[in-house]
C-alpha atoms as a PDB file:
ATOM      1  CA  UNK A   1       0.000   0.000   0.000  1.00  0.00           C
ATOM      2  CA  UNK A   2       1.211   3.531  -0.430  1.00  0.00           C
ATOM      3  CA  UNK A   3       1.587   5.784   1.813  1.00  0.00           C
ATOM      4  CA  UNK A   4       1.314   9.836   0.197  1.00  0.00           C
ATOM      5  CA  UNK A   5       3.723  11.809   1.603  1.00  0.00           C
ATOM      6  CA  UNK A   6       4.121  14.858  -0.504  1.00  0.00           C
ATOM      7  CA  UNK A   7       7.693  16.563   0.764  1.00  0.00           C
ATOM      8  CA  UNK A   8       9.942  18.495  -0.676  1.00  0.00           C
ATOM      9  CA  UNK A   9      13.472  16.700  -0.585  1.00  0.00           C
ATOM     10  CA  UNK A  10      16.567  16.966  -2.025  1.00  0.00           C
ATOM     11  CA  UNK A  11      17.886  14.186  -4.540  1.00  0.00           C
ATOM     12  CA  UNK A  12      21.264  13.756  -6.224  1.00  0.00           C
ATOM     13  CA  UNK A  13      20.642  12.932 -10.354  1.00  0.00           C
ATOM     14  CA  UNK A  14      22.503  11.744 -13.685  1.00  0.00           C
ATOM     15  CA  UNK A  15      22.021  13.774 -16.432  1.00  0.00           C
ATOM     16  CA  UNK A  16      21.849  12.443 -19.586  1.00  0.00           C
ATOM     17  CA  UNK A  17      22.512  11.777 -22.174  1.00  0.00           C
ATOM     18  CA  UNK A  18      20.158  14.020 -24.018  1.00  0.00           C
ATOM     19  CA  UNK A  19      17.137  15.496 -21.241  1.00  0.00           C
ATOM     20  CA  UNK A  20      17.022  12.075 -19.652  1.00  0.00           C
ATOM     21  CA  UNK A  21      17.468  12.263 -15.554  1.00  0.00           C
ATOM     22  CA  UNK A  22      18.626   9.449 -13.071  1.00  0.00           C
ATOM     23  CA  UNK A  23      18.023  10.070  -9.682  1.00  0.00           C
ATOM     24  CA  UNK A  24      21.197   7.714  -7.807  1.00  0.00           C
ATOM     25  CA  UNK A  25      20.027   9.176  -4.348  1.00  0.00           C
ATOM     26  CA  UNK A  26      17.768  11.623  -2.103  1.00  0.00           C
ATOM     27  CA  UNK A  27      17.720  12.647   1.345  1.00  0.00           C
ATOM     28  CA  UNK A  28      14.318  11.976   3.108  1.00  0.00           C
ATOM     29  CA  UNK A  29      13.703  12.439   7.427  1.00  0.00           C
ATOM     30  CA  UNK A  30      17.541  13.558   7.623  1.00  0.00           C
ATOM     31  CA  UNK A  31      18.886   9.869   6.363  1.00  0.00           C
ATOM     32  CA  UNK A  32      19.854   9.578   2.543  1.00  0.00           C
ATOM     33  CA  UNK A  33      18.765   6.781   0.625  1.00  0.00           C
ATOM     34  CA  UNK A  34      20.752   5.022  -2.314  1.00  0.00           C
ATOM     35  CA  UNK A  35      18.444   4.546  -5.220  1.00  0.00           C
ATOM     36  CA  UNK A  36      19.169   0.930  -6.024  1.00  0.00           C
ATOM     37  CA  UNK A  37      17.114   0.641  -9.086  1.00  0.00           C
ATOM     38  CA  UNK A  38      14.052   3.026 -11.303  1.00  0.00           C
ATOM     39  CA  UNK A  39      11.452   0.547 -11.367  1.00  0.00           C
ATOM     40  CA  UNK A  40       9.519   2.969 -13.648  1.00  0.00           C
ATOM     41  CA  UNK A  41       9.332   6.738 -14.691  1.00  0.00           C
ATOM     42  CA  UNK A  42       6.127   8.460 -16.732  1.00  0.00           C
ATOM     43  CA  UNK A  43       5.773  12.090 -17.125  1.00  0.00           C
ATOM     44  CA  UNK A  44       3.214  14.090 -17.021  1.00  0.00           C
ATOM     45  CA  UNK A  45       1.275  18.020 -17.416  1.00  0.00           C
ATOM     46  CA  UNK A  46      -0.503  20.003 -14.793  1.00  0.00           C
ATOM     47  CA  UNK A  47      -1.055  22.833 -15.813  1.00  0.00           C
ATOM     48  CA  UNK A  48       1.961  24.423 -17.430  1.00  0.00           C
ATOM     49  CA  UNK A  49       3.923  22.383 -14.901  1.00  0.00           C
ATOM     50  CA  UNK A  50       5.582  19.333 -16.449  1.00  0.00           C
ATOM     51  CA  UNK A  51       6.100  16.567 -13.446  1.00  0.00           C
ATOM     52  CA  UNK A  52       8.983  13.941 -14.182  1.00  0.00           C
ATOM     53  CA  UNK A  53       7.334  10.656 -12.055  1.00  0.00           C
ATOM     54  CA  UNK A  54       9.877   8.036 -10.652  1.00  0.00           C
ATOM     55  CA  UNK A  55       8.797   4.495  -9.017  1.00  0.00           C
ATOM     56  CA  UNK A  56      12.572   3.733  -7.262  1.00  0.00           C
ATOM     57  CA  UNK A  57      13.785   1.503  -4.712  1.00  0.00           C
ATOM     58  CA  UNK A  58      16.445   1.445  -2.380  1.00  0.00           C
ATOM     59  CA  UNK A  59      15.966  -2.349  -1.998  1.00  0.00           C
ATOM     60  CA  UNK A  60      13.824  -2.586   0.626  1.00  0.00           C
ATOM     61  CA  UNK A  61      11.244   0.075   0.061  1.00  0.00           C
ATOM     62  CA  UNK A  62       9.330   1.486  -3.339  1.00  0.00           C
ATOM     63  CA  UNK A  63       9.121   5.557  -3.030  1.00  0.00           C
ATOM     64  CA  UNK A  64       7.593   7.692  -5.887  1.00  0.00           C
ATOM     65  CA  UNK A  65       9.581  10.645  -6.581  1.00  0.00           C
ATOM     66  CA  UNK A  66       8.569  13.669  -8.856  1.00  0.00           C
ATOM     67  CA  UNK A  67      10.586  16.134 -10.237  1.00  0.00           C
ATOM     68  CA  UNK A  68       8.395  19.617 -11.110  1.00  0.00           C
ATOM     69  CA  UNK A  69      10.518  20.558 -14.184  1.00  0.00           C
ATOM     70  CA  UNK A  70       8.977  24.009 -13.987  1.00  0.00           C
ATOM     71  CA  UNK A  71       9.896  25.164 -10.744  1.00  0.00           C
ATOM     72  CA  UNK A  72      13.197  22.663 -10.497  1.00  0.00           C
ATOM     73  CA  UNK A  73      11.948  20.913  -7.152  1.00  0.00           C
ATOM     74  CA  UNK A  74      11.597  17.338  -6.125  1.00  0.00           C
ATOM     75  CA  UNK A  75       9.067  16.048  -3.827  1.00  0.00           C
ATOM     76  CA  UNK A  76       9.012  12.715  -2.025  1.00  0.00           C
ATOM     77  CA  UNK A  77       5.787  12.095  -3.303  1.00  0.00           C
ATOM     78  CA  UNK A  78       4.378   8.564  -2.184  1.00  0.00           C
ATOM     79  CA  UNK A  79       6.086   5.549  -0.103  1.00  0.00           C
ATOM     80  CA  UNK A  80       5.187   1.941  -0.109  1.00  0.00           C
ATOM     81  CA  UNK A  81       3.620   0.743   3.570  1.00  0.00           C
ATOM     82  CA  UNK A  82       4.163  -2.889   4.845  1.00  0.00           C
ATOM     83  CA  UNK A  83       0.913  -3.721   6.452  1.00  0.00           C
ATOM     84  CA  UNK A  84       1.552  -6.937   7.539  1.00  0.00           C
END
Protein backbone atom coordinates (compact mmCIF):
# COMPACT_ATOMS: atom_id res chain seq x y z
CA UNK A 1 0.00 0.00 0.00
CA UNK A 2 1.21 3.53 -0.43
CA UNK A 3 1.59 5.78 1.81
CA UNK A 4 1.31 9.84 0.20
CA UNK A 5 3.72 11.81 1.60
CA UNK A 6 4.12 14.86 -0.50
CA UNK A 7 7.69 16.56 0.76
CA UNK A 8 9.94 18.50 -0.68
CA UNK A 9 13.47 16.70 -0.59
CA UNK A 10 16.57 16.97 -2.03
CA UNK A 11 17.89 14.19 -4.54
CA UNK A 12 21.26 13.76 -6.22
CA UNK A 13 20.64 12.93 -10.35
CA UNK A 14 22.50 11.74 -13.68
CA UNK A 15 22.02 13.77 -16.43
CA UNK A 16 21.85 12.44 -19.59
CA UNK A 17 22.51 11.78 -22.17
CA UNK A 18 20.16 14.02 -24.02
CA UNK A 19 17.14 15.50 -21.24
CA UNK A 20 17.02 12.07 -19.65
CA UNK A 21 17.47 12.26 -15.55
CA UNK A 22 18.63 9.45 -13.07
CA UNK A 23 18.02 10.07 -9.68
CA UNK A 24 21.20 7.71 -7.81
CA UNK A 25 20.03 9.18 -4.35
CA UNK A 26 17.77 11.62 -2.10
CA UNK A 27 17.72 12.65 1.35
CA UNK A 28 14.32 11.98 3.11
CA UNK A 29 13.70 12.44 7.43
CA UNK A 30 17.54 13.56 7.62
CA UNK A 31 18.89 9.87 6.36
CA UNK A 32 19.85 9.58 2.54
CA UNK A 33 18.77 6.78 0.62
CA UNK A 34 20.75 5.02 -2.31
CA UNK A 35 18.44 4.55 -5.22
CA UNK A 36 19.17 0.93 -6.02
CA UNK A 37 17.11 0.64 -9.09
CA UNK A 38 14.05 3.03 -11.30
CA UNK A 39 11.45 0.55 -11.37
CA UNK A 40 9.52 2.97 -13.65
CA UNK A 41 9.33 6.74 -14.69
CA UNK A 42 6.13 8.46 -16.73
CA UNK A 43 5.77 12.09 -17.13
CA UNK A 44 3.21 14.09 -17.02
CA UNK A 45 1.27 18.02 -17.42
CA UNK A 46 -0.50 20.00 -14.79
CA UNK A 47 -1.05 22.83 -15.81
CA UNK A 48 1.96 24.42 -17.43
CA UNK A 49 3.92 22.38 -14.90
CA UNK A 50 5.58 19.33 -16.45
CA UNK A 51 6.10 16.57 -13.45
CA UNK A 52 8.98 13.94 -14.18
CA UNK A 53 7.33 10.66 -12.06
CA UNK A 54 9.88 8.04 -10.65
CA UNK A 55 8.80 4.50 -9.02
CA UNK A 56 12.57 3.73 -7.26
CA UNK A 57 13.79 1.50 -4.71
CA UNK A 58 16.44 1.45 -2.38
CA UNK A 59 15.97 -2.35 -2.00
CA UNK A 60 13.82 -2.59 0.63
CA UNK A 61 11.24 0.08 0.06
CA UNK A 62 9.33 1.49 -3.34
CA UNK A 63 9.12 5.56 -3.03
CA UNK A 64 7.59 7.69 -5.89
CA UNK A 65 9.58 10.64 -6.58
CA UNK A 66 8.57 13.67 -8.86
CA UNK A 67 10.59 16.13 -10.24
CA UNK A 68 8.40 19.62 -11.11
CA UNK A 69 10.52 20.56 -14.18
CA UNK A 70 8.98 24.01 -13.99
CA UNK A 71 9.90 25.16 -10.74
CA UNK A 72 13.20 22.66 -10.50
CA UNK A 73 11.95 20.91 -7.15
CA UNK A 74 11.60 17.34 -6.13
CA UNK A 75 9.07 16.05 -3.83
CA UNK A 76 9.01 12.71 -2.03
CA UNK A 77 5.79 12.10 -3.30
CA UNK A 78 4.38 8.56 -2.18
CA UNK A 79 6.09 5.55 -0.10
CA UNK A 80 5.19 1.94 -0.11
CA UNK A 81 3.62 0.74 3.57
CA UNK A 82 4.16 -2.89 4.84
CA UNK A 83 0.91 -3.72 6.45
CA UNK A 84 1.55 -6.94 7.54
Amino acid sequence: MLQRISEYIRVAVIHGPGNRLRPVWFDWKREKHTVREVTYHWQQRDGNDLLLHYAVTDGATLYELVYNATEQVWLLENVEVDLS
